[in-house]
PDB file of N, CA and C in Angstrom:
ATOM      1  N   UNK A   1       0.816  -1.189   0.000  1.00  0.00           N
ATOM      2  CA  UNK A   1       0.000   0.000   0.000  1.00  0.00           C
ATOM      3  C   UNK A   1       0.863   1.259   0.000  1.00  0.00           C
ATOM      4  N   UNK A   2       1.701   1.458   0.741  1.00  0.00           N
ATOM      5  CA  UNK A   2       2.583   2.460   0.643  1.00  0.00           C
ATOM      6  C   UNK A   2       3.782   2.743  -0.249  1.00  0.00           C
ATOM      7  N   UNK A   3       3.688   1.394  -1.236  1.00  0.00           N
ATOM      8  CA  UNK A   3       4.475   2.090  -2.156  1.00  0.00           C
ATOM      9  C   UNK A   3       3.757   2.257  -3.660  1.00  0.00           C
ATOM     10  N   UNK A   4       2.515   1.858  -3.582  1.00  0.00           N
ATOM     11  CA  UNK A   4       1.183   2.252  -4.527  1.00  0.00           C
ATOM     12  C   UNK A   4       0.597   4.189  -3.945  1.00  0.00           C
ATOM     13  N   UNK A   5       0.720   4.549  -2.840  1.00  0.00           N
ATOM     14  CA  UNK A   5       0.839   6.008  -2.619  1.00  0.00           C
ATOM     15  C   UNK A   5       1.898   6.636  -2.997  1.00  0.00           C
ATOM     16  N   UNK A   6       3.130   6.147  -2.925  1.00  0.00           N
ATOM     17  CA  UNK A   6       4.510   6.528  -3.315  1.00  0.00           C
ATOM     18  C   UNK A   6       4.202   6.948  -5.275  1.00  0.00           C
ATOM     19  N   UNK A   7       3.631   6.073  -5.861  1.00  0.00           N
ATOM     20  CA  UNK A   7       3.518   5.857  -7.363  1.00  0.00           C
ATOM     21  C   UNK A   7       4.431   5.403  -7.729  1.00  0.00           C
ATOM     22  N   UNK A   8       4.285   3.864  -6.874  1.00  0.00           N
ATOM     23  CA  UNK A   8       5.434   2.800  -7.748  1.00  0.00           C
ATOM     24  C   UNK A   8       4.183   1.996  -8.123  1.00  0.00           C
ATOM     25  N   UNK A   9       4.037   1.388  -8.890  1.00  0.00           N
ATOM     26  CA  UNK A   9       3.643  -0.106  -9.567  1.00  0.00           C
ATOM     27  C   UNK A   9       4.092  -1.126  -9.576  1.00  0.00           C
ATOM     28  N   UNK A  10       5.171  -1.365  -9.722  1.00  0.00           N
ATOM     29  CA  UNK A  10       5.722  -2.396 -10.080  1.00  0.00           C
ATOM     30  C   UNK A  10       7.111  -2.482  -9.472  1.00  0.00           C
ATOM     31  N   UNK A  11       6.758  -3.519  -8.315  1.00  0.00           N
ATOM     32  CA  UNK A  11       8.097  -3.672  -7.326  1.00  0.00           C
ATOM     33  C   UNK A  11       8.210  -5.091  -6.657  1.00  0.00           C
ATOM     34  N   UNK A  12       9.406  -5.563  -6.445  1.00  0.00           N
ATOM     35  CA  UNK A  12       9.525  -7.262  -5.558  1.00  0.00           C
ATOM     36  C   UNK A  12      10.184  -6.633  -4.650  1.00  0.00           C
ATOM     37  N   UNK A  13       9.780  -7.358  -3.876  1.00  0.00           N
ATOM     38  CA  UNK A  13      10.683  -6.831  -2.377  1.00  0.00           C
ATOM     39  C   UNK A  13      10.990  -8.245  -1.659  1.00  0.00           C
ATOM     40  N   UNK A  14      11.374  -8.197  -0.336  1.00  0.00           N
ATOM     41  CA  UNK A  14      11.639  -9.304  -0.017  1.00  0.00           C
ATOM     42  C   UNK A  14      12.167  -8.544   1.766  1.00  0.00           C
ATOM     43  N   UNK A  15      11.571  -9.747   2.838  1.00  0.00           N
ATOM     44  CA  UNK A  15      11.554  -9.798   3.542  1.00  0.00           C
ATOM     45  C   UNK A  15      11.893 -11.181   4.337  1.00  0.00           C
ATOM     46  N   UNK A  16      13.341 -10.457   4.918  1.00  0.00           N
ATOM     47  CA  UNK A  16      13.940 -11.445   5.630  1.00  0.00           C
ATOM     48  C   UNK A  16      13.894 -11.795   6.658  1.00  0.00           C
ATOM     49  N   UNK A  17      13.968 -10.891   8.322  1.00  0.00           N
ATOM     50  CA  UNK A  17      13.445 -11.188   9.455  1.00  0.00           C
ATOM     51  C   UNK A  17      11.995 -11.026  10.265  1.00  0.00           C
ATOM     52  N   UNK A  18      11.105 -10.372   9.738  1.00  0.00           N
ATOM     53  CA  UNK A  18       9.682 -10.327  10.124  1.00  0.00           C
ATOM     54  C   UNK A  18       8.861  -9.952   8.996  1.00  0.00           C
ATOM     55  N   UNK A  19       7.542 -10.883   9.292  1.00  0.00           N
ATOM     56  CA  UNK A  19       6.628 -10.694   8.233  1.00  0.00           C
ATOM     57  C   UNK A  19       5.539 -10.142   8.713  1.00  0.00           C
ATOM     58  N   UNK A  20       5.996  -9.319  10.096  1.00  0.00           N
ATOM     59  CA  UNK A  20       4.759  -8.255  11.000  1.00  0.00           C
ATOM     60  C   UNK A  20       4.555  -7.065   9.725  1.00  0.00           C
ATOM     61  N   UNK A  21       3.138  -6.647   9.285  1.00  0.00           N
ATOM     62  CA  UNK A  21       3.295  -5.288   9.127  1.00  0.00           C
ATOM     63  C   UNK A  21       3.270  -4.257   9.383  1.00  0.00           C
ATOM     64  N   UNK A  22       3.217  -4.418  10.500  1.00  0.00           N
ATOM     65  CA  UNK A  22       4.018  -2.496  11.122  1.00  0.00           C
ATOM     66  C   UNK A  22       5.638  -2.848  11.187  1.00  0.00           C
ATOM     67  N   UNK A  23       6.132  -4.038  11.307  1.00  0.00           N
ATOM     68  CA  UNK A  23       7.965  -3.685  10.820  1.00  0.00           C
ATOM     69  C   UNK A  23       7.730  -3.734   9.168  1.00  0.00           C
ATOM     70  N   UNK A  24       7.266  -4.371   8.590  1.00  0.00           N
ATOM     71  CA  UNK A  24       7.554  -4.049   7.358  1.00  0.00           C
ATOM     72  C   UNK A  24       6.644  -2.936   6.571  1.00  0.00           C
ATOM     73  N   UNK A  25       6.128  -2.106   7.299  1.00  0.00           N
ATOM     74  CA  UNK A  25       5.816  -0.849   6.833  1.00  0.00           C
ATOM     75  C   UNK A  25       6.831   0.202   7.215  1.00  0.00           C
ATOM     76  N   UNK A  26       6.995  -0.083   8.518  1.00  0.00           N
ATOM     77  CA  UNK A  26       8.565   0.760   9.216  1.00  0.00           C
ATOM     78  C   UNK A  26       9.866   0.852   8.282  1.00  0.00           C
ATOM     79  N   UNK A  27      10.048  -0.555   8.035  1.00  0.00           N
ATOM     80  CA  UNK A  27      11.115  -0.738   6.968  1.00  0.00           C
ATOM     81  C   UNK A  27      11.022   0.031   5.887  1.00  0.00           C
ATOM     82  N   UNK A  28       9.803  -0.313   5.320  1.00  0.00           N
ATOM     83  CA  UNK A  28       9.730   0.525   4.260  1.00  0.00           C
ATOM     84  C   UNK A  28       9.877   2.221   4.003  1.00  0.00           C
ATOM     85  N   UNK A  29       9.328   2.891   5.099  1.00  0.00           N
ATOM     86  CA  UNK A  29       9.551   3.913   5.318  1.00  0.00           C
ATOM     87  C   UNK A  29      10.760   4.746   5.331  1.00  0.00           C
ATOM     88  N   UNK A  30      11.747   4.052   6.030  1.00  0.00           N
ATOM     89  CA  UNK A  30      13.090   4.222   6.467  1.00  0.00           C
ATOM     90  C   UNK A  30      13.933   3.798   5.315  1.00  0.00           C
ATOM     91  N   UNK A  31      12.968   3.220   4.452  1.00  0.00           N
ATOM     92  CA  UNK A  31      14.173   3.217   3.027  1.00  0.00           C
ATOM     93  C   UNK A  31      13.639   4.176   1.947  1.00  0.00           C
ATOM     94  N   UNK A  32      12.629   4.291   2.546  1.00  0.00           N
ATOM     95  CA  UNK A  32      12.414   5.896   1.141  1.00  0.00           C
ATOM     96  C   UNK A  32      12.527   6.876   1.566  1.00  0.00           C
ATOM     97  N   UNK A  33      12.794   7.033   3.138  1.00  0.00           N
ATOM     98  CA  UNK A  33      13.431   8.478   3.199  1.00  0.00           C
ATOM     99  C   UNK A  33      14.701   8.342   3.429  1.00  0.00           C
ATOM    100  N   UNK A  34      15.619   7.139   2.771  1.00  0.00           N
ATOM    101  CA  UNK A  34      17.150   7.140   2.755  1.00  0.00           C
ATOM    102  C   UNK A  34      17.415   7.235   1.316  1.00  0.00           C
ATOM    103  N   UNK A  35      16.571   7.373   0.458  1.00  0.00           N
ATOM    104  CA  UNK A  35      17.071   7.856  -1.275  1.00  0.00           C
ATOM    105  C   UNK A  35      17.604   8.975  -1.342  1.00  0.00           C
ATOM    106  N   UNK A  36      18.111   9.203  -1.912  1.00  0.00           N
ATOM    107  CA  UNK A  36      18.458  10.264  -2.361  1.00  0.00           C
ATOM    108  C   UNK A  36      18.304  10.707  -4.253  1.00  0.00           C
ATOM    109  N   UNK A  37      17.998  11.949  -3.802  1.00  0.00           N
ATOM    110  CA  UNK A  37      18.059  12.486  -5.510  1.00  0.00           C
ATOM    111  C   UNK A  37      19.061  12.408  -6.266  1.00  0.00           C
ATOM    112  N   UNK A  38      18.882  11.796  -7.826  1.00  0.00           N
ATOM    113  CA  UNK A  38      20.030  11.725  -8.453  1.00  0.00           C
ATOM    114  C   UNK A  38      21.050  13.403  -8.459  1.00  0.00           C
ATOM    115  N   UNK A  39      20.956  14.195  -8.123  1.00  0.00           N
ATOM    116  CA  UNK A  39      22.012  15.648  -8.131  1.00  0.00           C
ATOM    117  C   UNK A  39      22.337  15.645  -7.290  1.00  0.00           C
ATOM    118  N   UNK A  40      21.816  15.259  -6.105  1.00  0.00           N
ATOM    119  CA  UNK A  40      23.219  14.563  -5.067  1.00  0.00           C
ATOM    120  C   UNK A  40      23.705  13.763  -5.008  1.00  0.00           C
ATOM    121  N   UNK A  41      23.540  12.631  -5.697  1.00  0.00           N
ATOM    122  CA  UNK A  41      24.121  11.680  -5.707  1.00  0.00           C
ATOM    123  C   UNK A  41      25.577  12.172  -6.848  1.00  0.00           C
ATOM    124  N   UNK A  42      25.161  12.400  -8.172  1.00  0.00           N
ATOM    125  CA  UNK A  42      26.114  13.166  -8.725  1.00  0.00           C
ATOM    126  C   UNK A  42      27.011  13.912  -8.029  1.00  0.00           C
ATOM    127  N   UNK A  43      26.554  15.087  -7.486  1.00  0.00           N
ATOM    128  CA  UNK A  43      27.385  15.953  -7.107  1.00  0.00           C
ATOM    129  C   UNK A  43      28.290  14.990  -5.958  1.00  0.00           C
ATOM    130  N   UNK A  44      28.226  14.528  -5.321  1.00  0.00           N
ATOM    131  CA  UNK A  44      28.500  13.323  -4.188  1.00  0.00           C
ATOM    132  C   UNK A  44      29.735  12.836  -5.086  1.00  0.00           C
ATOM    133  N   UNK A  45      29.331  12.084  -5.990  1.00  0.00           N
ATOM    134  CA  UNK A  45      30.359  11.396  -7.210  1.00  0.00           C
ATOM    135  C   UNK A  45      31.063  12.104  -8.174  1.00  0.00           C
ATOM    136  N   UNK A  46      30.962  13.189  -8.507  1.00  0.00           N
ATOM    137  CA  UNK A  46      31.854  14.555  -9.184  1.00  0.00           C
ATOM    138  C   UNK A  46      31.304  13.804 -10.668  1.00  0.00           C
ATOM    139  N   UNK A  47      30.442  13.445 -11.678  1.00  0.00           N
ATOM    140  CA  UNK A  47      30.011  12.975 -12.126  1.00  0.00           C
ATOM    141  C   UNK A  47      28.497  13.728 -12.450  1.00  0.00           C
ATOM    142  N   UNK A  48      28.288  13.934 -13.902  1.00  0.00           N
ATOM    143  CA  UNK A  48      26.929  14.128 -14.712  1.00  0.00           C
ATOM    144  C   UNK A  48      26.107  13.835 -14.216  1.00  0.00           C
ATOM    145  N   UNK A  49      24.822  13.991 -13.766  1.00  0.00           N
ATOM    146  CA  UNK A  49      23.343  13.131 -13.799  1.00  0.00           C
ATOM    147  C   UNK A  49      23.474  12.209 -14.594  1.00  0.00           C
ATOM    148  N   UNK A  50      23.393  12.382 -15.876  1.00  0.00           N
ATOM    149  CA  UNK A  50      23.166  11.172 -16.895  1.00  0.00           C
ATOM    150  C   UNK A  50      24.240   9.994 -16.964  1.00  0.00           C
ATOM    151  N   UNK A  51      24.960  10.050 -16.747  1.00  0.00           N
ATOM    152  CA  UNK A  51      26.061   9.429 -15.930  1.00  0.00           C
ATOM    153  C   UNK A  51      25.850   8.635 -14.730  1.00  0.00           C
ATOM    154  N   UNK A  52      24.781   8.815 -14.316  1.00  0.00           N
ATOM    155  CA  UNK A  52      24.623   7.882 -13.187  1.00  0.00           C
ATOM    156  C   UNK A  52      23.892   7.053 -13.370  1.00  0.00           C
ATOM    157  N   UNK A  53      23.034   6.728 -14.614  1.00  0.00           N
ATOM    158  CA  UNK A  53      22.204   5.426 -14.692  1.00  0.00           C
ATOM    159  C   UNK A  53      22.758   4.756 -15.857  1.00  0.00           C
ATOM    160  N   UNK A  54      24.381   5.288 -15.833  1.00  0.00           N
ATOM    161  CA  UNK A  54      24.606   4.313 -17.079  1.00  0.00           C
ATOM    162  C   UNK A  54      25.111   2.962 -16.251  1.00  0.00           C
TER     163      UNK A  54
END
């Protein structure tokens, strides 16, 4: 559900130590606010944007 609000569709995931969902909603959470935007990630890597999904 929360990554159908996000506007993903189409995702596998996988869960290794609990199949509770409030940890694996937690989990989930805590990994989409650890992304980062590709222009920091660039700038991070001294490296193009377009350059980063090659």
């Amino acid at each position: 559900m929360i990554m159908e609000l996000a506007g993903i569709k189409d995702i596998l995931t996988k869960s290794i130590r609990s199949n509770n969902a409030i940890s694996v909603a937690h989990a989930t959470m805590d990994a989409l606010q650890r992304l980062k935007n590709p222009e920091k990630v660039s700038k991070n890597r001294g490296k193009e944007k377009e350059m980063i999904w090659q």
